[in-house]
N, C-alpha and C. Protein backbone atom coordinates (compact mmCIF):
# COMPACT_ATOMS: atom_id res chain seq x y z
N UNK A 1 -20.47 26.45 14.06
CA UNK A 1 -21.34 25.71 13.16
C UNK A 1 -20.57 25.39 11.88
N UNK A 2 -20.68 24.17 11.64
CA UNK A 2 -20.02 23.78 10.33
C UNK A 2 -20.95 23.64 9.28
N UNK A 3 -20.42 24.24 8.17
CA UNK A 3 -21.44 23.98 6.86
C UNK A 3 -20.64 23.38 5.88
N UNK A 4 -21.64 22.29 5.48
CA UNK A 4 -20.89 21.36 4.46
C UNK A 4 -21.13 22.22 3.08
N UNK A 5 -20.07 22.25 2.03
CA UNK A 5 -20.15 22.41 0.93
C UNK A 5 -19.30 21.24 -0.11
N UNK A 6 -20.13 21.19 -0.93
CA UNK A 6 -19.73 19.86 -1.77
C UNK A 6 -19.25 20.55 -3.13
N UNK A 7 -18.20 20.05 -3.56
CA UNK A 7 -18.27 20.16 -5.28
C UNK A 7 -17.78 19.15 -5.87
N UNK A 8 -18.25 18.37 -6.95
CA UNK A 8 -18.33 17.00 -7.64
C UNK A 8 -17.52 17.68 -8.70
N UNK A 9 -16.38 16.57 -8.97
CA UNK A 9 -15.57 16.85 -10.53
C UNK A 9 -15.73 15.67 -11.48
N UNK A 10 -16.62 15.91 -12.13
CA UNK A 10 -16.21 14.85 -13.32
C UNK A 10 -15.45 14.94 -14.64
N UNK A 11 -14.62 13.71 -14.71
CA UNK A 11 -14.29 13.70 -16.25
C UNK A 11 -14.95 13.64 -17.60
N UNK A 12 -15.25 14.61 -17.85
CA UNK A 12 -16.08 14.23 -19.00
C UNK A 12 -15.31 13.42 -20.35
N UNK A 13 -16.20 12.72 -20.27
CA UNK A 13 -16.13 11.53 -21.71
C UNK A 13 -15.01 10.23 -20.97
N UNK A 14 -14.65 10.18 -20.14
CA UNK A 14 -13.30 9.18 -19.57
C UNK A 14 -14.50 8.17 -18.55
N UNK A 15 -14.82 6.93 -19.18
CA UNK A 15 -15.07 5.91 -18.66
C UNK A 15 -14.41 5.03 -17.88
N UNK A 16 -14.57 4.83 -16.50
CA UNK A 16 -13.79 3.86 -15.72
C UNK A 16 -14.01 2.55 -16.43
N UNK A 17 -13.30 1.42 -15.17
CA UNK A 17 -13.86 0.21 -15.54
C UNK A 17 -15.00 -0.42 -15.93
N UNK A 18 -15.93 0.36 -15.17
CA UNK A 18 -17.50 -0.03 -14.88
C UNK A 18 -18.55 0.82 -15.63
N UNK A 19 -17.76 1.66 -16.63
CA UNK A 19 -18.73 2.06 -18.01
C UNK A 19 -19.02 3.32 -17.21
N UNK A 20 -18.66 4.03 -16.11
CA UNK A 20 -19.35 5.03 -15.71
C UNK A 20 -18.12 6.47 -15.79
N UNK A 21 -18.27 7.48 -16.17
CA UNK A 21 -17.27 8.25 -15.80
C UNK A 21 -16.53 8.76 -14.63
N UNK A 22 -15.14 9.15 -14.38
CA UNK A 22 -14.36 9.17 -13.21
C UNK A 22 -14.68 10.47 -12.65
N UNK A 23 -15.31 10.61 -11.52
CA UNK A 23 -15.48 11.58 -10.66
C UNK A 23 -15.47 11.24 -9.02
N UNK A 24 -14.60 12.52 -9.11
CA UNK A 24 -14.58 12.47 -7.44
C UNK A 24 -15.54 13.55 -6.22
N UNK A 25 -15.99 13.43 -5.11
CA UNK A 25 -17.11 14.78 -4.75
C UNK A 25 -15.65 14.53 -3.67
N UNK A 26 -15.60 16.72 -3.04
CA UNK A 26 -14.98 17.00 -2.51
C UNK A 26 -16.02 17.82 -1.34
N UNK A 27 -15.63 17.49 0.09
CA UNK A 27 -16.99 17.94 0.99
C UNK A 27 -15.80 19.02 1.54
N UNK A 28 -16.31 20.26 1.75
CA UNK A 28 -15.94 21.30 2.82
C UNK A 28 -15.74 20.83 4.10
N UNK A 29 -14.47 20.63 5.06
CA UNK A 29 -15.25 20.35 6.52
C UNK A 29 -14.76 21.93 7.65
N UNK A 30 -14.34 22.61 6.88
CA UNK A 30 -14.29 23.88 8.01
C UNK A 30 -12.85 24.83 7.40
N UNK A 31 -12.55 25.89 8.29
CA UNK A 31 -11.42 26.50 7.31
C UNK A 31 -10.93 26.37 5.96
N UNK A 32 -10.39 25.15 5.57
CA UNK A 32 -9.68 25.21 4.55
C UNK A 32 -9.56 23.83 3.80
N UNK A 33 -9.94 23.21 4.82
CA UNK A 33 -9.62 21.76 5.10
C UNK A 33 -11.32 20.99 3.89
N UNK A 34 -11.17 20.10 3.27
CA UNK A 34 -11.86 19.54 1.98
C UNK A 34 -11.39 18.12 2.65
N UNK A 35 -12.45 17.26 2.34
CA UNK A 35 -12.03 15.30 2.43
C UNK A 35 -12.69 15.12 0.47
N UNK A 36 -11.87 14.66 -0.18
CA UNK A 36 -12.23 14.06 -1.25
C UNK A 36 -12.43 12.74 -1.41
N UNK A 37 -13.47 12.23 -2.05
CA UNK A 37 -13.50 10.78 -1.99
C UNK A 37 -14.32 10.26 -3.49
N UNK A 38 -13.54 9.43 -3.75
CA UNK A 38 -13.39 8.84 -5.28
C UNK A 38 -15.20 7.73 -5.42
N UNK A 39 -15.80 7.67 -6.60
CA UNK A 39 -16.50 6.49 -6.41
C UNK A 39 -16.63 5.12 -6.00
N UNK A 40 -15.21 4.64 -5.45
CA UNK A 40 -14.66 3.32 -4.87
C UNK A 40 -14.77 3.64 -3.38
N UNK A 41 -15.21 5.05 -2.87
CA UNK A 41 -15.24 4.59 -1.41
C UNK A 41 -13.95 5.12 -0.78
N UNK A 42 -12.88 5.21 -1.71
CA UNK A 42 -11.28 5.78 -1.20
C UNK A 42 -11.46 7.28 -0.63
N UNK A 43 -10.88 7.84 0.09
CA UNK A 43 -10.90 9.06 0.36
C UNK A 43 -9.14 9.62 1.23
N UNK A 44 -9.67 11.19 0.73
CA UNK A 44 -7.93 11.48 1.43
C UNK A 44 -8.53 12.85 1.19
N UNK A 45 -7.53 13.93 2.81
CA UNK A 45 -8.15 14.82 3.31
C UNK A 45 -6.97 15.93 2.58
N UNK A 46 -7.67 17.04 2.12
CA UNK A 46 -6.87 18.14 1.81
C UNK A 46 -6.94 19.63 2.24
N UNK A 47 -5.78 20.24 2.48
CA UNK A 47 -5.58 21.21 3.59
C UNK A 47 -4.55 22.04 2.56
N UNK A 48 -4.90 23.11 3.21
CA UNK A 48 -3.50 24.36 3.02
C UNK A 48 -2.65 24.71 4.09
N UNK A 49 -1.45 25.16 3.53
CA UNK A 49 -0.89 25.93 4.99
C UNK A 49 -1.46 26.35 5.29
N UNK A 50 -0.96 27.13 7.03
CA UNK A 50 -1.53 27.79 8.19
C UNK A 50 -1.41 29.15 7.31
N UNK A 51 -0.86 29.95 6.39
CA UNK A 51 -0.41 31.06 6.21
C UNK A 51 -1.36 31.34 5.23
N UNK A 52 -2.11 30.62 4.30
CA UNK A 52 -3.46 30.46 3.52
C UNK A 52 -4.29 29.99 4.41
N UNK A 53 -4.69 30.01 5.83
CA UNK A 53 -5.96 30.12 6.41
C UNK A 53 -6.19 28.18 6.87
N UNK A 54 -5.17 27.33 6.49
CA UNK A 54 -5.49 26.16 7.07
C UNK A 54 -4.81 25.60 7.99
N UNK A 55 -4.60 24.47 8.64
CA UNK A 55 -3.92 24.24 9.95
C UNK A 55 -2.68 23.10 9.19
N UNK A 56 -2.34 23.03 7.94
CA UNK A 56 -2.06 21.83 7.77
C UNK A 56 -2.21 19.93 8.26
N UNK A 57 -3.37 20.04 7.71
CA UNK A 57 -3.92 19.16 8.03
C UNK A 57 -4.41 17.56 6.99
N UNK A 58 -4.05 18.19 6.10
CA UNK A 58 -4.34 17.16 4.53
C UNK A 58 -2.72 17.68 3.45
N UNK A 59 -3.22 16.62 2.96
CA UNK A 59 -2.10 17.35 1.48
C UNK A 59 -2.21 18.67 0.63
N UNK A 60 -1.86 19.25 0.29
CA UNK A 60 -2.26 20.60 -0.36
C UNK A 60 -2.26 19.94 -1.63
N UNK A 61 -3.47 20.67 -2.25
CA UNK A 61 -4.11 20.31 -3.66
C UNK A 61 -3.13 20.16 -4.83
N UNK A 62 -2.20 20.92 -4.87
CA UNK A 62 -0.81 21.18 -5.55
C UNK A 62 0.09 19.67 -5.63
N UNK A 63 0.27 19.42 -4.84
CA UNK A 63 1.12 18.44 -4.48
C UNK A 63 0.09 17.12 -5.21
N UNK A 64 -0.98 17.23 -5.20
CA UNK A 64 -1.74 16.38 -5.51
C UNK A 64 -1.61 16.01 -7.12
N UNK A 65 -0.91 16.93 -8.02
CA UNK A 65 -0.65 16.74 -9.26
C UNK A 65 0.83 16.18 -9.25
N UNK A 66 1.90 15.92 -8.17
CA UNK A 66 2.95 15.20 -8.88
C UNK A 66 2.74 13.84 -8.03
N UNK A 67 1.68 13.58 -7.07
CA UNK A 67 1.30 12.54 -6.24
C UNK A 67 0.73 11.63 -7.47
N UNK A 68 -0.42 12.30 -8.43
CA UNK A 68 -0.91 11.25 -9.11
C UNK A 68 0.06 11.19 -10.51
N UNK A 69 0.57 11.37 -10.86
CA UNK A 69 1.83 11.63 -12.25
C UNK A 69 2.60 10.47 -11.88
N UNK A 70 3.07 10.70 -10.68
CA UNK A 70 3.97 8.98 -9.69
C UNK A 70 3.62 8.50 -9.78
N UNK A 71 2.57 8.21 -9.16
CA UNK A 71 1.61 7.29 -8.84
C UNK A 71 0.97 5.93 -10.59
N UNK A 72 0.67 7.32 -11.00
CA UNK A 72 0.21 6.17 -12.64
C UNK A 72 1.65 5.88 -12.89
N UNK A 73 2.39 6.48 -13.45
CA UNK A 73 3.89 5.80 -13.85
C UNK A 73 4.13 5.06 -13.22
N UNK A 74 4.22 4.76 -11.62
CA UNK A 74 4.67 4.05 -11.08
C UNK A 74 4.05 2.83 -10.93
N UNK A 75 2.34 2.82 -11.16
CA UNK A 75 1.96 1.52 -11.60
C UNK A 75 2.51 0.75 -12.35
N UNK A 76 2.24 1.59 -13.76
CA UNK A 76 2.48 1.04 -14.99
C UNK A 76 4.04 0.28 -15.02
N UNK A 77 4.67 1.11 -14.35
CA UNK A 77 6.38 0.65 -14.40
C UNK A 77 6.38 -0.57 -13.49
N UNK A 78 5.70 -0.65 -12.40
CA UNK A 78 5.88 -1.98 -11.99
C UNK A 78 5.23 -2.94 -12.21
N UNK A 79 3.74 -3.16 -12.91
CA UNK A 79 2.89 -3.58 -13.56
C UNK A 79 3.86 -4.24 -15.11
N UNK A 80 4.46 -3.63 -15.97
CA UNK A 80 5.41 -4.10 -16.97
C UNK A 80 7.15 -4.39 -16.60
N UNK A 81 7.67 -4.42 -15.22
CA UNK A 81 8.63 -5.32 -14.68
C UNK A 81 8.31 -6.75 -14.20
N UNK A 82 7.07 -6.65 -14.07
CA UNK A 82 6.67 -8.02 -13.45
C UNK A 82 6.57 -8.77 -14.24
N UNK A 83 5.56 -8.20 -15.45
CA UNK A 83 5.53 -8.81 -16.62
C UNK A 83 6.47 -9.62 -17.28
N UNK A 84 7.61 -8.63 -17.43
CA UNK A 84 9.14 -9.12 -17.78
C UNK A 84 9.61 -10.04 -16.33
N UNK A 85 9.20 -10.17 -15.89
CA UNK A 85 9.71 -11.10 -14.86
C UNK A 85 11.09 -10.58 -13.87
N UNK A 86 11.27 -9.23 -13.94
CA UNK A 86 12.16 -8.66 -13.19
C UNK A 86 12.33 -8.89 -11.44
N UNK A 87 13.26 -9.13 -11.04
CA UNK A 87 13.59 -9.40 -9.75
C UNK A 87 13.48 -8.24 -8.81
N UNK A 88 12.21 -7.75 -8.87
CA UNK A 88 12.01 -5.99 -8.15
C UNK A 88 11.58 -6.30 -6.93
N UNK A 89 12.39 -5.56 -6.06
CA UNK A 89 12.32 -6.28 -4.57
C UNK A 89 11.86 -4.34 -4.12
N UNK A 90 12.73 -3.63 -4.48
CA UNK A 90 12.51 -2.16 -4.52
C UNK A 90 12.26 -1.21 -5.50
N UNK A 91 11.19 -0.63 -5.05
CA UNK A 91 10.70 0.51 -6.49
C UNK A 91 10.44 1.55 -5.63
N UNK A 92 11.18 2.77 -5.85
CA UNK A 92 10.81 4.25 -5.35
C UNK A 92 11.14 5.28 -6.59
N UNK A 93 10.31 6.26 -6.63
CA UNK A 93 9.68 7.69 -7.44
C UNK A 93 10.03 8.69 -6.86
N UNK A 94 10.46 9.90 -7.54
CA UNK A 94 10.59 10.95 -6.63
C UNK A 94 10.30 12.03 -7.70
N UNK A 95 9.32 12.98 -7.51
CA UNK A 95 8.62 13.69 -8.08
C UNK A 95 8.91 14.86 -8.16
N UNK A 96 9.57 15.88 -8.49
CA UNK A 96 10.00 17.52 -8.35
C UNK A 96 9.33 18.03 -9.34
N UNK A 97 8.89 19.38 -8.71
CA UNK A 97 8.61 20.36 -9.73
C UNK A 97 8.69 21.81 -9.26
N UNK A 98 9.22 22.70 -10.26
CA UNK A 98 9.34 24.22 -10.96
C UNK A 98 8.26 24.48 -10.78
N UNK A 99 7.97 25.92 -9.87
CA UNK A 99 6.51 26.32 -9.90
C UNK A 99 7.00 28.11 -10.78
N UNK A 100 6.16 28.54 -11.21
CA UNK A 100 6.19 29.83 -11.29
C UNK A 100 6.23 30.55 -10.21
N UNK A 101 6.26 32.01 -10.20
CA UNK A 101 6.22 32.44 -9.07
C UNK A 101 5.72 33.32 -8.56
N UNK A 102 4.99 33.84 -10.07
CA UNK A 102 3.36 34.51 -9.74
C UNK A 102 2.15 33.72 -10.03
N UNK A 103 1.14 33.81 -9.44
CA UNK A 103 -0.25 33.36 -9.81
C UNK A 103 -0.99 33.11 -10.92
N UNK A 104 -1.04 31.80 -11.88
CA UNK A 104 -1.35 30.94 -11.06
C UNK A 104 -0.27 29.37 -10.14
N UNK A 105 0.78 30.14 -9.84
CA UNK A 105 1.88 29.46 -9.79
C UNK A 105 2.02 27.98 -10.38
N UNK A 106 1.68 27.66 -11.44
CA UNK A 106 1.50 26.69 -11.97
C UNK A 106 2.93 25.45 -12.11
N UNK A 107 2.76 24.45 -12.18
CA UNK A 107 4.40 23.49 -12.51
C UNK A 107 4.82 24.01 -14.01
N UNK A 108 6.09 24.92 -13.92
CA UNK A 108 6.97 25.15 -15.49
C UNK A 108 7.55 23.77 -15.57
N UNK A 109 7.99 22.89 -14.83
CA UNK A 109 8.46 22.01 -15.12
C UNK A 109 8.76 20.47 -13.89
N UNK A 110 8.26 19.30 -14.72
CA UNK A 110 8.39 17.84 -13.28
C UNK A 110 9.54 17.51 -14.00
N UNK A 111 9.78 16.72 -12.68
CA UNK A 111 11.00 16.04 -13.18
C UNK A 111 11.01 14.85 -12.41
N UNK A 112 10.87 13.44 -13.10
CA UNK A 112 10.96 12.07 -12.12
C UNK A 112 12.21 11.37 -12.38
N UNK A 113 12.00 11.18 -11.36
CA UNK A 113 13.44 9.71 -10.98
C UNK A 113 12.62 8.67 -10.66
N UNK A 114 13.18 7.37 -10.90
CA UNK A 114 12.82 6.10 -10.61
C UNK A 114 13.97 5.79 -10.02
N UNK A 115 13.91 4.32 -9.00
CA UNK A 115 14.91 3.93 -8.53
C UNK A 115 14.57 2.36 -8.25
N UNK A 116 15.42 1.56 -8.78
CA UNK A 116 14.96 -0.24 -8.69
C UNK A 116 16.46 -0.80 -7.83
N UNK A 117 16.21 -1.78 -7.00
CA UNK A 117 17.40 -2.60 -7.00
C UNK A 117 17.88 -3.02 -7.57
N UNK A 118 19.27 -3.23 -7.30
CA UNK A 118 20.26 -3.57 -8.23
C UNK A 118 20.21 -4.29 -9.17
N UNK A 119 19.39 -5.39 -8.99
CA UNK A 119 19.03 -6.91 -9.92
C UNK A 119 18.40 -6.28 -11.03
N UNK A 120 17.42 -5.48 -11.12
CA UNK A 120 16.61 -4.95 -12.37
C UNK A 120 16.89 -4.61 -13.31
N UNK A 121 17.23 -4.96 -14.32
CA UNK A 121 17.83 -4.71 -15.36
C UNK A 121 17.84 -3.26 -15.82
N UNK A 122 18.85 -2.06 -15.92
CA UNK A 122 18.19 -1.40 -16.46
C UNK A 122 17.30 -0.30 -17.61
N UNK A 123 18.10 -1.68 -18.69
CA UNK A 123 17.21 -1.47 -19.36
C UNK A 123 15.96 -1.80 -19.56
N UNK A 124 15.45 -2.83 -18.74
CA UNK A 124 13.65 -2.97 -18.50
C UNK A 124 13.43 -1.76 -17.78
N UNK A 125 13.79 -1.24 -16.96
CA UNK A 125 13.34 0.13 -16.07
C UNK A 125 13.43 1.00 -16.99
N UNK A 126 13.85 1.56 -18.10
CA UNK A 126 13.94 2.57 -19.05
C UNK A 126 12.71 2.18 -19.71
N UNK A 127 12.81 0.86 -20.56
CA UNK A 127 11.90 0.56 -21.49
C UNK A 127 10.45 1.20 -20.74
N UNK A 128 10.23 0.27 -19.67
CA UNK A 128 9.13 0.38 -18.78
C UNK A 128 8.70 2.07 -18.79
N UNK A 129 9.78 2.78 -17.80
CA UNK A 129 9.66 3.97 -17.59
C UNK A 129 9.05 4.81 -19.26
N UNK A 130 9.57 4.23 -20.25
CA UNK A 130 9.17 4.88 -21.79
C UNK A 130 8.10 4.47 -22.27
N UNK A 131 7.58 3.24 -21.98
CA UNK A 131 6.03 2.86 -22.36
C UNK A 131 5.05 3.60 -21.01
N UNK A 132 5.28 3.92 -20.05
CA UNK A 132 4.62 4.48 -19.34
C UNK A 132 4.51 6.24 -19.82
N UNK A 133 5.15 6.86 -20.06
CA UNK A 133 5.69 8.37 -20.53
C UNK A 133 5.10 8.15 -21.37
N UNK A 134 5.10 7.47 -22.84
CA UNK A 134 4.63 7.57 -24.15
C UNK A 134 3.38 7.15 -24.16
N UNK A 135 2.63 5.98 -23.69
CA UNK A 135 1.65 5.05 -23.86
C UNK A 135 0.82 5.20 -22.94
N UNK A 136 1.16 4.45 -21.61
CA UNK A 136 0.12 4.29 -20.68
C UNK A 136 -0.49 5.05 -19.60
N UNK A 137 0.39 6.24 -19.28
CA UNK A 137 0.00 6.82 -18.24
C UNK A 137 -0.65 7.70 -18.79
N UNK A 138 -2.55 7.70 -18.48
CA UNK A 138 -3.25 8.49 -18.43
C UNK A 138 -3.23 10.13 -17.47
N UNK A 139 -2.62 10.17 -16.78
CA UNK A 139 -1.95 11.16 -15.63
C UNK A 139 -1.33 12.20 -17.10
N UNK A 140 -0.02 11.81 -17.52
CA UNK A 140 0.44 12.56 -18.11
C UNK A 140 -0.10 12.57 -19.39
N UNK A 141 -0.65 12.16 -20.03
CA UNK A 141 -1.33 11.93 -21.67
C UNK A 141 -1.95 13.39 -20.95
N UNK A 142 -2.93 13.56 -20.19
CA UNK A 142 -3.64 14.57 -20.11
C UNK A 142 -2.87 16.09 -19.85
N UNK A 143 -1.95 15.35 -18.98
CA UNK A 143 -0.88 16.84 -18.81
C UNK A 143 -0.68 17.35 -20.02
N UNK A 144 -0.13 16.53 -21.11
CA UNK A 144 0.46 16.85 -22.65
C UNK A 144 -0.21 17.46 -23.33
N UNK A 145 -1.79 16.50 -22.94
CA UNK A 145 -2.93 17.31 -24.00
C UNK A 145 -3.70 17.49 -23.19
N UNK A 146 -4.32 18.47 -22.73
CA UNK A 146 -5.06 18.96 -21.95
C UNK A 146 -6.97 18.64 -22.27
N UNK A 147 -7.49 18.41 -21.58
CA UNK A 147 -9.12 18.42 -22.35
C UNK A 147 -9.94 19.55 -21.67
N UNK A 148 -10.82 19.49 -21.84
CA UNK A 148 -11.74 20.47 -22.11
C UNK A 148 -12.83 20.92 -20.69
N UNK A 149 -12.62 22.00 -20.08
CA UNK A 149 -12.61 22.13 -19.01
C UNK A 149 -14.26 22.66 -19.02
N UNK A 150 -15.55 22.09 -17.76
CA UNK A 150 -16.52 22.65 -17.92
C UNK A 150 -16.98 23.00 -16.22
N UNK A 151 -17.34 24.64 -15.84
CA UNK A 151 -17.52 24.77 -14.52
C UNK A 151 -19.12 24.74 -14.04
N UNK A 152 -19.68 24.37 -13.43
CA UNK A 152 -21.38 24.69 -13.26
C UNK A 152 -21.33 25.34 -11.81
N UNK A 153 -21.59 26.15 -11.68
CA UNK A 153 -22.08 26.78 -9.97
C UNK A 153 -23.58 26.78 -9.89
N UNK A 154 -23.78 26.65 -8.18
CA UNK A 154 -25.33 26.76 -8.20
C UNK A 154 -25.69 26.66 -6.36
N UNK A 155 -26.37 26.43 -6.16
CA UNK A 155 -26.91 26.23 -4.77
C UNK A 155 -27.86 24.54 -4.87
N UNK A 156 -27.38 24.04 -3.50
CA UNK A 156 -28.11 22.89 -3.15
C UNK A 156 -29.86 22.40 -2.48
């Protein structure tokens, strides 16, 4: 018998496009294994190793913090090459991070690479890469400064 358990995360005070705040609900579907899915309808399944009780079956939640860190930079960086009118035929990210190595094994430290074809100037890929780091990427603004964390438990 499978029992669904849900838990909803919202951002408090962070308005999307549509005036509403960003939250995602995460459903239980058995062992270990969670499907999260955003208010747009998007969804993506998350799992632990077999050695923490899951079959590997989704991304592990962990990984999920240098997935979205890429991910916004890597908008933003190709979002302001285009702009500049850069000849970007290739754009790849590569995300590392330093975990501690007791609990809560947290990232001591990321570290990104960008990588453009040859044509790209690169000093637009720096610039870019530095208005994204400093300015635009909401991902890391929050890493830097952290906000304000609120838990509610309860029954459905």
């Amino acid at each position: 018998m499978k029992i669904a358990l849900t838990c909803v995360i919202c951002v408090i005070g962070g308005l999307n496009k549509k005036g509403k705040m960003s939250s995602v609900k995460l459903t239980w579907t058995g062992g270990m294994m969670f499907v999260a899915s955003d208010g747009e309808g998007h969804s993506i399944v998350l799992d632990a190793k077999s050695e923490s009780g899951g079959d590997e079956s989704g991304v592990r939640p962990i990984d999920l913090l240098p997935i979205a860190l890429g991910g916004c930079m890597g908008m933003d960086v190709v979002s302001i090459l285009k702009k500049k009118r850069a000849d970007l035929r290739v754009f790849t990210m590569e995300v590392t991070g330093e975990r501690a190595p007791g609990h809560p094994q947290r990232f001591l430290k990321m570290s990104v690479k960008l990588r453009t074809n040859p044509e790209v100037k690169q000093e637009d890929l720096q610039r870019s890469m530095e208005l994204s780091r400093d300015k635009y990427c909401s991902v890391l603004g929050t890493l830097k400064t952290p906000g304000e964390f609120e838990f509610d438990v309860g029954t459905e």
